[in-house]
PDB file of N, CA and C in Angstrom:
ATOM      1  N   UNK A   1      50.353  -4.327 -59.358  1.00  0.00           N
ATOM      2  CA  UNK A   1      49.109  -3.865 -58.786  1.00  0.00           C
ATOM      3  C   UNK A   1      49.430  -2.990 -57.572  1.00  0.00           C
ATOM      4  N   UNK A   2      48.988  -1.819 -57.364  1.00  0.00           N
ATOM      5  CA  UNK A   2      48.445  -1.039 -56.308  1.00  0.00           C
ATOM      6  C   UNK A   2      48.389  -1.611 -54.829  1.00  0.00           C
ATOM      7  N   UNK A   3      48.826  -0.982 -53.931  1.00  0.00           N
ATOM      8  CA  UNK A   3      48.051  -1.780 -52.697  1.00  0.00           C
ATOM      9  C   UNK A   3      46.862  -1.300 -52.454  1.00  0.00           C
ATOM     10  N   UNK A   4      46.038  -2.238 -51.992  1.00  0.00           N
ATOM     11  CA  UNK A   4      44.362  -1.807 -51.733  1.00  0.00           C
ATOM     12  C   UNK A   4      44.343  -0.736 -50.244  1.00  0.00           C
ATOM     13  N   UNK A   5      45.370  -0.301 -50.078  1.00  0.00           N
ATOM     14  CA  UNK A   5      45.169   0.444 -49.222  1.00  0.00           C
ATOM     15  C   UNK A   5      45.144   2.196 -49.862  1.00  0.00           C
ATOM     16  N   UNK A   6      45.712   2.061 -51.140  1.00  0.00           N
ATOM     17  CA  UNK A   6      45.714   3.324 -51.290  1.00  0.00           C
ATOM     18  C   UNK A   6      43.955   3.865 -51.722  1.00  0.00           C
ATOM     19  N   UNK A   7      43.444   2.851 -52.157  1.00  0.00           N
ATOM     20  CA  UNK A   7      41.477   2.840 -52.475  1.00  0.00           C
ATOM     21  C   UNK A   7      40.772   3.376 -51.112  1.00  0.00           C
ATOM     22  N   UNK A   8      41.758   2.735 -50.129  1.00  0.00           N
ATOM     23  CA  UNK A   8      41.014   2.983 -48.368  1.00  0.00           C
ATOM     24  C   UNK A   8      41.353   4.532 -48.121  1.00  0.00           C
ATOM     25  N   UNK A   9      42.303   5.159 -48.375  1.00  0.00           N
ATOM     26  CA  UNK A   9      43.016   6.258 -47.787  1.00  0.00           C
ATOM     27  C   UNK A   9      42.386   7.072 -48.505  1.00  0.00           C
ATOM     28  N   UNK A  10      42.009   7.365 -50.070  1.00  0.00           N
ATOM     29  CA  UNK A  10      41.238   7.922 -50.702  1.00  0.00           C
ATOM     30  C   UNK A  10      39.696   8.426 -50.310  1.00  0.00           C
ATOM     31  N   UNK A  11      38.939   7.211 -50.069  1.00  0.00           N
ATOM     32  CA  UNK A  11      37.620   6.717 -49.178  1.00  0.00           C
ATOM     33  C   UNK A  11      37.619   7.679 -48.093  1.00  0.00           C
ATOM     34  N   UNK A  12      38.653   7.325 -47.192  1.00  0.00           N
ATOM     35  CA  UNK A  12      38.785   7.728 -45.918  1.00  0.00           C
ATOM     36  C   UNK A  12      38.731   9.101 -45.366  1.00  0.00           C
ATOM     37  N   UNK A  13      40.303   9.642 -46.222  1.00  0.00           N
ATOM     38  CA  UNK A  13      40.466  11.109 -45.992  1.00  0.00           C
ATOM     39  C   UNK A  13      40.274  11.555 -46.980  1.00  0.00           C
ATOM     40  N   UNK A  14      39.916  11.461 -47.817  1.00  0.00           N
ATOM     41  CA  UNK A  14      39.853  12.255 -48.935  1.00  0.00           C
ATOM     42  C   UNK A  14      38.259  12.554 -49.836  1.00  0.00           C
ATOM     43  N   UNK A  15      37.537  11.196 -49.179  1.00  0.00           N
ATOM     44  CA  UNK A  15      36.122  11.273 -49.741  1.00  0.00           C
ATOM     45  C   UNK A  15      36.208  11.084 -50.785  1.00  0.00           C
ATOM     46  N   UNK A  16      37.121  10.180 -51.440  1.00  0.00           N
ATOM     47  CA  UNK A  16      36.661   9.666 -52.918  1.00  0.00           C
ATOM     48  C   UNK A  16      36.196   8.468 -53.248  1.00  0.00           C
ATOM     49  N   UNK A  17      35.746   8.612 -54.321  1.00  0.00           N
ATOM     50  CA  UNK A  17      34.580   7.070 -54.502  1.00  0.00           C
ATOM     51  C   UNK A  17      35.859   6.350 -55.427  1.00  0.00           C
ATOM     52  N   UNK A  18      36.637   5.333 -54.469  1.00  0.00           N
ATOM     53  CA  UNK A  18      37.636   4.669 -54.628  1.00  0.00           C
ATOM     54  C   UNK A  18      37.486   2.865 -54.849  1.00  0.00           C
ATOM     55  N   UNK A  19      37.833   1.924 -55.316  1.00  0.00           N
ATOM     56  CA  UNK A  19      37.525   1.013 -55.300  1.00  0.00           C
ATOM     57  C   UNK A  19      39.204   0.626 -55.701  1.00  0.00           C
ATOM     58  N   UNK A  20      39.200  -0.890 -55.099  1.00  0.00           N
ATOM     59  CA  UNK A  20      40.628  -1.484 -55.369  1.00  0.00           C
ATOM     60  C   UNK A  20      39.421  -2.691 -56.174  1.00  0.00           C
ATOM     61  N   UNK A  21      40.567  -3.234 -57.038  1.00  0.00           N
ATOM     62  CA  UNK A  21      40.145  -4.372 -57.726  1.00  0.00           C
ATOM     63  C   UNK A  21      39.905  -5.761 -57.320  1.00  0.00           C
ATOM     64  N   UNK A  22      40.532  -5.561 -56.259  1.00  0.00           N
ATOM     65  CA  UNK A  22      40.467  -6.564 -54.768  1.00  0.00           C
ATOM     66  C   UNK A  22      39.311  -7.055 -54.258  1.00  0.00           C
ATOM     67  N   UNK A  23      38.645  -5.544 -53.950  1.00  0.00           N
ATOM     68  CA  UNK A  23      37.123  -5.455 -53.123  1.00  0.00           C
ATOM     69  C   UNK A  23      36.066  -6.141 -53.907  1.00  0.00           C
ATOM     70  N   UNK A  24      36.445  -5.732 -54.925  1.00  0.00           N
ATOM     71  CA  UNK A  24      34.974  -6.411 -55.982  1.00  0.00           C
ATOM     72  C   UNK A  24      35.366  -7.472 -56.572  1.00  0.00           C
ATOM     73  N   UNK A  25      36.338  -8.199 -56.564  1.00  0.00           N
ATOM     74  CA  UNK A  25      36.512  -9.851 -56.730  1.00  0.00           C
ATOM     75  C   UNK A  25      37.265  -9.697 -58.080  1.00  0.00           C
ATOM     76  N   UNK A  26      38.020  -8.815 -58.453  1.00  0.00           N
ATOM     77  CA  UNK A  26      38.624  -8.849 -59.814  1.00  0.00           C
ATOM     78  C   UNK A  26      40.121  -8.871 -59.703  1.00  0.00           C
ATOM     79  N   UNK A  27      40.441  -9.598 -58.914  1.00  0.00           N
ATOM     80  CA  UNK A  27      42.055  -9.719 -58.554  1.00  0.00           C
ATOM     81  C   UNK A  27      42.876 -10.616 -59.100  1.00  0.00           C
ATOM     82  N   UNK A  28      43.180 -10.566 -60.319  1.00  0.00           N
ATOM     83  CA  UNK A  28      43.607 -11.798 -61.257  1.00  0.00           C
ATOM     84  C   UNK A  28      42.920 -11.451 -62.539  1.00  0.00           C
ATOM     85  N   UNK A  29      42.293 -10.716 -62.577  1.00  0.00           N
ATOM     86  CA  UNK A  29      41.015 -10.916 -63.872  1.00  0.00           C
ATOM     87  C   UNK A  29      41.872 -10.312 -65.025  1.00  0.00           C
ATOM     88  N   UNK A  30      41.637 -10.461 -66.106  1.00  0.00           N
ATOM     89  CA  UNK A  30      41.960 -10.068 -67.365  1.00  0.00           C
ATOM     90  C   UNK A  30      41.869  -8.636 -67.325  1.00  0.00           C
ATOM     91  N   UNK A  31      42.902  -8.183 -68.171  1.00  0.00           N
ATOM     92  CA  UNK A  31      42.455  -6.455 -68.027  1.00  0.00           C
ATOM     93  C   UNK A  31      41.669  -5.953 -68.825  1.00  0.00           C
ATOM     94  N   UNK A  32      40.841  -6.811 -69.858  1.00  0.00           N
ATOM     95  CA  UNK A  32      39.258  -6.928 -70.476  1.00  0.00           C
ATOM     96  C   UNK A  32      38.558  -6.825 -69.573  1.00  0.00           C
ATOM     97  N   UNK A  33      38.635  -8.096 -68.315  1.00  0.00           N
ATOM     98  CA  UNK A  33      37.247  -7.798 -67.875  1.00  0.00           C
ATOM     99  C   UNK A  33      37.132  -6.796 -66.797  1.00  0.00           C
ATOM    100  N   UNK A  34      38.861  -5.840 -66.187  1.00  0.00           N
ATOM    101  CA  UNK A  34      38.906  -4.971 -65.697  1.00  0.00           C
ATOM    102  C   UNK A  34      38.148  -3.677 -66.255  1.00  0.00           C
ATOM    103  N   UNK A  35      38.519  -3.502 -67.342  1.00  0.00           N
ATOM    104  CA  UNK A  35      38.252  -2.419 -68.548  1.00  0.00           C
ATOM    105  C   UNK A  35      36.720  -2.362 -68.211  1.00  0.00           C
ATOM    106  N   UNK A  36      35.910  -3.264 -68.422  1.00  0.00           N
ATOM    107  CA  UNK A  36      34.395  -3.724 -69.026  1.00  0.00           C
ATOM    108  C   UNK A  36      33.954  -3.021 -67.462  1.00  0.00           C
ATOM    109  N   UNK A  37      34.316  -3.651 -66.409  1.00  0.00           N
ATOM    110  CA  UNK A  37      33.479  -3.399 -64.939  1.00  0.00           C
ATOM    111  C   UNK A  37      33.794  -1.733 -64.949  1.00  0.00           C
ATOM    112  N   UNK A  38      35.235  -1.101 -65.501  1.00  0.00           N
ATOM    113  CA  UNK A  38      35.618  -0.021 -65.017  1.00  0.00           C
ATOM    114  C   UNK A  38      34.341   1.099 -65.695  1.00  0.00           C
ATOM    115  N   UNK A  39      34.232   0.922 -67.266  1.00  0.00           N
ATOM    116  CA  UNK A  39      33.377   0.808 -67.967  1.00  0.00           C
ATOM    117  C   UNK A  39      32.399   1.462 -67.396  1.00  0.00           C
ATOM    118  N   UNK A  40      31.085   0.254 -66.947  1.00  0.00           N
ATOM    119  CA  UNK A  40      30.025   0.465 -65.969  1.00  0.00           C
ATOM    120  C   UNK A  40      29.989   0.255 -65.536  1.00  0.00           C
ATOM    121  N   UNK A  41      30.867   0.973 -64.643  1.00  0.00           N
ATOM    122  CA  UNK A  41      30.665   1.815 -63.146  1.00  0.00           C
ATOM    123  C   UNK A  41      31.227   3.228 -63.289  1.00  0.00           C
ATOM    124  N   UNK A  42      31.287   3.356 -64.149  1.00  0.00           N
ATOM    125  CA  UNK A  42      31.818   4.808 -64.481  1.00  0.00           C
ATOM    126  C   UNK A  42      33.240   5.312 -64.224  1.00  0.00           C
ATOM    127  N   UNK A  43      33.947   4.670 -63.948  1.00  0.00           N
ATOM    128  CA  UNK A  43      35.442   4.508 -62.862  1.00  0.00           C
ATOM    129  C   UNK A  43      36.722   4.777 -63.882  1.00  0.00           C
ATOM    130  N   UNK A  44      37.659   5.276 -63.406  1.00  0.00           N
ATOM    131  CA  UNK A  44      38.622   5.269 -64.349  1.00  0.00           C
ATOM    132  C   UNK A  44      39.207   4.200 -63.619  1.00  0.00           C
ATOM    133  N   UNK A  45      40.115   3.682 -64.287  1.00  0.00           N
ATOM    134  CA  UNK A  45      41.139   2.369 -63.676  1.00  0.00           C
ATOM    135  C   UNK A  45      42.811   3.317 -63.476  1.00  0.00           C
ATOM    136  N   UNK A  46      43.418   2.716 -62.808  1.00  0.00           N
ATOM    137  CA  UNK A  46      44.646   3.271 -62.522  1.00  0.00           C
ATOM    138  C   UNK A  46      45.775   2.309 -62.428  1.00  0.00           C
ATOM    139  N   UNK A  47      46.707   2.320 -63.277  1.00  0.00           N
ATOM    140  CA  UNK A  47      47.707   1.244 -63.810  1.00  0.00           C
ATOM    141  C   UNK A  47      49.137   1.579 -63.950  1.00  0.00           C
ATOM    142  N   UNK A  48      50.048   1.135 -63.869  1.00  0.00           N
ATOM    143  CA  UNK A  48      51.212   1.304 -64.510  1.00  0.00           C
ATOM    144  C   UNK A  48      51.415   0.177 -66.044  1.00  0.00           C
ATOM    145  N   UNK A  49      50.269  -0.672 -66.042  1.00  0.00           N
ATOM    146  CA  UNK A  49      50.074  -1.486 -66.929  1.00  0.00           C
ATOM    147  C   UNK A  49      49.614  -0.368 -68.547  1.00  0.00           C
ATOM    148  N   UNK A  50      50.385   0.161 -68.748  1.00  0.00           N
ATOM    149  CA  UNK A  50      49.792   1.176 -70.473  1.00  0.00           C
ATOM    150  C   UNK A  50      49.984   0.307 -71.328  1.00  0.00           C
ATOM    151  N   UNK A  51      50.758  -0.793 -71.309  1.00  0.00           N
ATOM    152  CA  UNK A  51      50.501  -1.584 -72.751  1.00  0.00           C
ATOM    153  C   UNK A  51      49.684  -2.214 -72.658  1.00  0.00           C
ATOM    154  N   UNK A  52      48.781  -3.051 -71.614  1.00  0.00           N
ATOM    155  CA  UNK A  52      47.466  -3.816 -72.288  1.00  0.00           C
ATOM    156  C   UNK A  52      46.281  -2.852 -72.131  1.00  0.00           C
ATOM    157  N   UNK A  53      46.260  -1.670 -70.854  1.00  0.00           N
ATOM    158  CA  UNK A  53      44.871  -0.999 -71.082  1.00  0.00           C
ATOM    159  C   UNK A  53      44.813  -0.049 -72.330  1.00  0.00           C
ATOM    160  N   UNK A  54      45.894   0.004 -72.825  1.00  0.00           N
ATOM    161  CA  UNK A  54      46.147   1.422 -74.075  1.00  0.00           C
ATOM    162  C   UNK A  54      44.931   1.068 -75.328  1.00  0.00           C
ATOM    163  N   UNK A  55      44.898  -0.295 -75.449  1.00  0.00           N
ATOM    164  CA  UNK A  55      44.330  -0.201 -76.737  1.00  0.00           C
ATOM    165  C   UNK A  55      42.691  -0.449 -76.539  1.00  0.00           C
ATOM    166  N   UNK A  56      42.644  -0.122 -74.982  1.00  0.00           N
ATOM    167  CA  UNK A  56      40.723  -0.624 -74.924  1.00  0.00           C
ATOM    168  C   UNK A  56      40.321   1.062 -74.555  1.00  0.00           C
ATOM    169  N   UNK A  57      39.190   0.895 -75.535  1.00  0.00           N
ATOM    170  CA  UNK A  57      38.378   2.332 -76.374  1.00  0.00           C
ATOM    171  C   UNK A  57      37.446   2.843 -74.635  1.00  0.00           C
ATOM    172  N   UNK A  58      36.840   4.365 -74.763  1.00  0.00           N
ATOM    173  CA  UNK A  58      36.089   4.484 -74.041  1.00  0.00           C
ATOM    174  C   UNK A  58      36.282   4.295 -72.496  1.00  0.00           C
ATOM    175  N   UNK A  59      37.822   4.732 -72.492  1.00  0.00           N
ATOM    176  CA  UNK A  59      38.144   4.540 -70.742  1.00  0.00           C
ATOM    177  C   UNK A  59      39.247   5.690 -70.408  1.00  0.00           C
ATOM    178  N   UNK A  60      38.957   6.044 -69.046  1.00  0.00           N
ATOM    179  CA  UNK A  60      39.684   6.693 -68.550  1.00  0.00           C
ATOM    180  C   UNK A  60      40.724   5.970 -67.757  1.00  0.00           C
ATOM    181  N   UNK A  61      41.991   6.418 -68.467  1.00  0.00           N
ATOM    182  CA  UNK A  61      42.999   5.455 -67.740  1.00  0.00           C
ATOM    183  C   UNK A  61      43.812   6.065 -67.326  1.00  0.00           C
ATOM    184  N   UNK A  62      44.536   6.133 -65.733  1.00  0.00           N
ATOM    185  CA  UNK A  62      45.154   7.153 -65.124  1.00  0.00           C
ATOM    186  C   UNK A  62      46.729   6.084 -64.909  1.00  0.00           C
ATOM    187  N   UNK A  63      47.332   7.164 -65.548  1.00  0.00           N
ATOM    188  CA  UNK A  63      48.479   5.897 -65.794  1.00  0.00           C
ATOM    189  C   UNK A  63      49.667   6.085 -64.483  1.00  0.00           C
ATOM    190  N   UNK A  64      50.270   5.727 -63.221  1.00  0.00           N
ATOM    191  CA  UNK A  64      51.053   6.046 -62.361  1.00  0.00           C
ATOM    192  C   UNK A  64      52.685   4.806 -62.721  1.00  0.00           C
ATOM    193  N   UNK A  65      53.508   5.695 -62.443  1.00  0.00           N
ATOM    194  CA  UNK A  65      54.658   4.315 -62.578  1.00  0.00           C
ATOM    195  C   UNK A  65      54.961   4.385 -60.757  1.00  0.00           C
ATOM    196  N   UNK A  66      54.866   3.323 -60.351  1.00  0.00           N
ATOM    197  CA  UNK A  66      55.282   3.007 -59.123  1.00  0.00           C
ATOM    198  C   UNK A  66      56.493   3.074 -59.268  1.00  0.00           C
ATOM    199  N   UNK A  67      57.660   3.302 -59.649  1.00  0.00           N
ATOM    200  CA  UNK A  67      58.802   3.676 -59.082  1.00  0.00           C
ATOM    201  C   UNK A  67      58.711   5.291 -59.187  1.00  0.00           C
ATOM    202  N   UNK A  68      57.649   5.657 -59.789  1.00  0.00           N
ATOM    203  CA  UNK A  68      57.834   7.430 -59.033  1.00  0.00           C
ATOM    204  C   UNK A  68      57.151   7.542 -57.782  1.00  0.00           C
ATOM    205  N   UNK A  69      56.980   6.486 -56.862  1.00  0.00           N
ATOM    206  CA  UNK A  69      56.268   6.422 -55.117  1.00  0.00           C
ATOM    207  C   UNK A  69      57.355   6.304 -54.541  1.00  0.00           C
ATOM    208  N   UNK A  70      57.098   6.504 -53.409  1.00  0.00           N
ATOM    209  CA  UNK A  70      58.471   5.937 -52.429  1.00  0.00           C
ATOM    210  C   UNK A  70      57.680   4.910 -51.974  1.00  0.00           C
ATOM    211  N   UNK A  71      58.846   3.986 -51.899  1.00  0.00           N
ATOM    212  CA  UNK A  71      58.817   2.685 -51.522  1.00  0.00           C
ATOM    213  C   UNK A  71      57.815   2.212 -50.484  1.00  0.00           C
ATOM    214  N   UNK A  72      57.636   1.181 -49.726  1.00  0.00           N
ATOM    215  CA  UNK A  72      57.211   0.723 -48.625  1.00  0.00           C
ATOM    216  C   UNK A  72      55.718   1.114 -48.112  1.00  0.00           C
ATOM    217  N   UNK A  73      55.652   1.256 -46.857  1.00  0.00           N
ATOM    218  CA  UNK A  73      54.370   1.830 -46.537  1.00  0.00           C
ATOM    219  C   UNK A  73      53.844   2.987 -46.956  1.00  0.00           C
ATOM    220  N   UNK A  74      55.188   3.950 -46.731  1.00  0.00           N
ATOM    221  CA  UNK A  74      54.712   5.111 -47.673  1.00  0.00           C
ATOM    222  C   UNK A  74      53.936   5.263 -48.655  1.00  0.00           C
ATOM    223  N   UNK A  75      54.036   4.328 -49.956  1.00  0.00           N
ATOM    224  CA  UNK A  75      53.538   4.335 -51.026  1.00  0.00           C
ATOM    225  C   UNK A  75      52.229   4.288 -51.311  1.00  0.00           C
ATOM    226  N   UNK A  76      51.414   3.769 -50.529  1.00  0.00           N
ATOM    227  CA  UNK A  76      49.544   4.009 -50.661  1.00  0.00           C
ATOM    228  C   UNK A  76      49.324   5.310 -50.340  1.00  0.00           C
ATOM    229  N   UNK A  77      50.059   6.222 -49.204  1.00  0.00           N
ATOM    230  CA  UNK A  77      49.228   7.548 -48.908  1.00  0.00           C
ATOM    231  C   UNK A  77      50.289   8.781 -50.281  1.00  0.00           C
ATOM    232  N   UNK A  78      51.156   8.256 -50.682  1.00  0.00           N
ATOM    233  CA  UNK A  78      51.744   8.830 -51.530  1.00  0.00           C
ATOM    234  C   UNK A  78      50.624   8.697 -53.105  1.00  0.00           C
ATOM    235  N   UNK A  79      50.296   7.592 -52.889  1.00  0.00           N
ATOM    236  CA  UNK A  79      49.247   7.245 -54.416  1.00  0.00           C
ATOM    237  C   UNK A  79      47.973   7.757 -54.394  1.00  0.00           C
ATOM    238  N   UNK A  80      47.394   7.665 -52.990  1.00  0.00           N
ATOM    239  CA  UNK A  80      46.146   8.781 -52.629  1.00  0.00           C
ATOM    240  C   UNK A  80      46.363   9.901 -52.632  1.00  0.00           C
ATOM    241  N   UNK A  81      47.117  10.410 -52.486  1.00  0.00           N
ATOM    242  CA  UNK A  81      47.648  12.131 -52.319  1.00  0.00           C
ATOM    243  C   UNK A  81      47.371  12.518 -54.043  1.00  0.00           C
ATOM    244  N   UNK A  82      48.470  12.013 -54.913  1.00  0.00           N
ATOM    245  CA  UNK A  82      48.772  11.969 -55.941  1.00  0.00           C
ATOM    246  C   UNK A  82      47.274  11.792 -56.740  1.00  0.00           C
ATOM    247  N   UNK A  83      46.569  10.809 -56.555  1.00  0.00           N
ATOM    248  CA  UNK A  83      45.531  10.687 -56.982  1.00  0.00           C
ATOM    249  C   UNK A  83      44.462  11.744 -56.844  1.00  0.00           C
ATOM    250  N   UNK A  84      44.244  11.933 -55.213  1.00  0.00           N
ATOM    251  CA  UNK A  84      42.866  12.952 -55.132  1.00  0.00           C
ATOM    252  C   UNK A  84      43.590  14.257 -55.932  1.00  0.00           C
ATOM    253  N   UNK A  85      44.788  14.873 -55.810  1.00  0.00           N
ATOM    254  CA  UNK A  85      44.920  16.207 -56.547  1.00  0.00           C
ATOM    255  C   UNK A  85      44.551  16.067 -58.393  1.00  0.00           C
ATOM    256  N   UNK A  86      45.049  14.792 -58.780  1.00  0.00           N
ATOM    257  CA  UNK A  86      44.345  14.622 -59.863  1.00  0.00           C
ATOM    258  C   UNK A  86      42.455  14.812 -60.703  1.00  0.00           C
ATOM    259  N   UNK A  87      41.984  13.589 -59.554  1.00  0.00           N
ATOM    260  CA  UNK A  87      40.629  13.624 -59.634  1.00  0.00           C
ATOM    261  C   UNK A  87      39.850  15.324 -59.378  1.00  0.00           C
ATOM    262  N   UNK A  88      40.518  16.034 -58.348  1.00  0.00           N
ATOM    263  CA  UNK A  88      39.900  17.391 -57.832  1.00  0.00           C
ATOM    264  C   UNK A  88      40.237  18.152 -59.153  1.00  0.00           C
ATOM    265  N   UNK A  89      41.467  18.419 -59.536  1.00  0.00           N
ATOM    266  CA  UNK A  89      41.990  19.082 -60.862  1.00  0.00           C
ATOM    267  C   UNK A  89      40.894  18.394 -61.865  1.00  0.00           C
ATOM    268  N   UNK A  90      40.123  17.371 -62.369  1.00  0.00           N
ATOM    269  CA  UNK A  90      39.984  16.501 -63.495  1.00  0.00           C
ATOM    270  C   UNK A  90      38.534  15.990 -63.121  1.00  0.00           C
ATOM    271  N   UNK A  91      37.562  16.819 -62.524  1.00  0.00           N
ATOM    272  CA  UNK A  91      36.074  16.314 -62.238  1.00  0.00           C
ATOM    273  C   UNK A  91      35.591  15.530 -63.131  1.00  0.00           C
ATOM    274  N   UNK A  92      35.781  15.964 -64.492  1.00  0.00           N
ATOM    275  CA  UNK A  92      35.456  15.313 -65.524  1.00  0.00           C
ATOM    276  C   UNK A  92      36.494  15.030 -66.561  1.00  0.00           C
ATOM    277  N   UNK A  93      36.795  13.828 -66.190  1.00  0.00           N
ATOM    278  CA  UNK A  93      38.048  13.326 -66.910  1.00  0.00           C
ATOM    279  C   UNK A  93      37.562  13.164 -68.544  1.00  0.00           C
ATOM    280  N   UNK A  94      38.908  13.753 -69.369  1.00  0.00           N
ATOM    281  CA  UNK A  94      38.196  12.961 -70.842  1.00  0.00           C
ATOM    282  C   UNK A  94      38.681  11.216 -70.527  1.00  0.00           C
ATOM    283  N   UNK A  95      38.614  10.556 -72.132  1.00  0.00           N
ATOM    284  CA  UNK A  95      38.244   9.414 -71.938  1.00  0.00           C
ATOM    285  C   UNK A  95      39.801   9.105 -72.565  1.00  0.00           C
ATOM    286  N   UNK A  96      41.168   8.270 -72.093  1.00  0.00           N
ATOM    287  CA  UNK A  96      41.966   8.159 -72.376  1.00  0.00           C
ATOM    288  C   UNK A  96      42.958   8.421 -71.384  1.00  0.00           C
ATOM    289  N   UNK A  97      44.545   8.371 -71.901  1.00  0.00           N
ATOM    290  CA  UNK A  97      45.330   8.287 -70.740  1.00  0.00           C
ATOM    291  C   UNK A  97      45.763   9.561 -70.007  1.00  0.00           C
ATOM    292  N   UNK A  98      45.851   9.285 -69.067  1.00  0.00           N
ATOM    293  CA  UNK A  98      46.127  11.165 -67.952  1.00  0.00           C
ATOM    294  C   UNK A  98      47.462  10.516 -67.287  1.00  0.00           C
ATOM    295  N   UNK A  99      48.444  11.000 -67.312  1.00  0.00           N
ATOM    296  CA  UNK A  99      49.809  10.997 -66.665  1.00  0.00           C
ATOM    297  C   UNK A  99      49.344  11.785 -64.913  1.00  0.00           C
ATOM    298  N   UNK A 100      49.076  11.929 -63.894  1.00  0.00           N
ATOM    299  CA  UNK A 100      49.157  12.830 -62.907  1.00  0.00           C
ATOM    300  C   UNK A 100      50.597  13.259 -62.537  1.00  0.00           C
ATOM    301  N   UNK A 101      51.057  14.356 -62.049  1.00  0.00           N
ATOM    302  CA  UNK A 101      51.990  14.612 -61.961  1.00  0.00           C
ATOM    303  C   UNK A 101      52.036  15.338 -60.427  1.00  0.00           C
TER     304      UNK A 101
END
């Protein structure tokens, strides 16, 4: 999992409508009932997890491998960075997996 700080840094400087899985009480939850909330709320989810979100239909899934972050603290403003150039490039994401690069 992500640190919930990279959801804050997004929010913050970047003005994106960010959510960690943390905030809304889904921290442990099945990646069904991740999928379902991501679902409706319109949200893509963001994982290094591609083998269990791969096979649930009707989602935008932004796939990151945390060993392409640098380590430590670094790594949340490295995942927001990475992220908002995605989302700005991708207003309207199709529905399936997006590598950001």
């Amino acid at each position: 999992m992500f640190a919930r700080a990279a959801a804050a840094v997004l929010r913050e400087e970047f003005d994106q409508d960010a959510l960690h899985v943390g905030e809304v009480g889904l921290s442990g939850a099945d990646d069904a009932v991740v999928a379902t909330f991501a679902r409706s709320e319109h949200r893509a989810v963001v994982t290094e997890n591609i083998t269990d979100f791969a096979p649930e239909p009707d989602l935008v899934l932004v796939c990151v491998l945390q060993r392409k972050l640098p380590p430590g603290g670094a790594q949340a403003r490295a995942l927001a960075e990475l992220l908002d150039r995605w989302a700005t490039e991708n207003p309207d994401a199709y529905l399936g997996q997006h590598w950001p690069t």
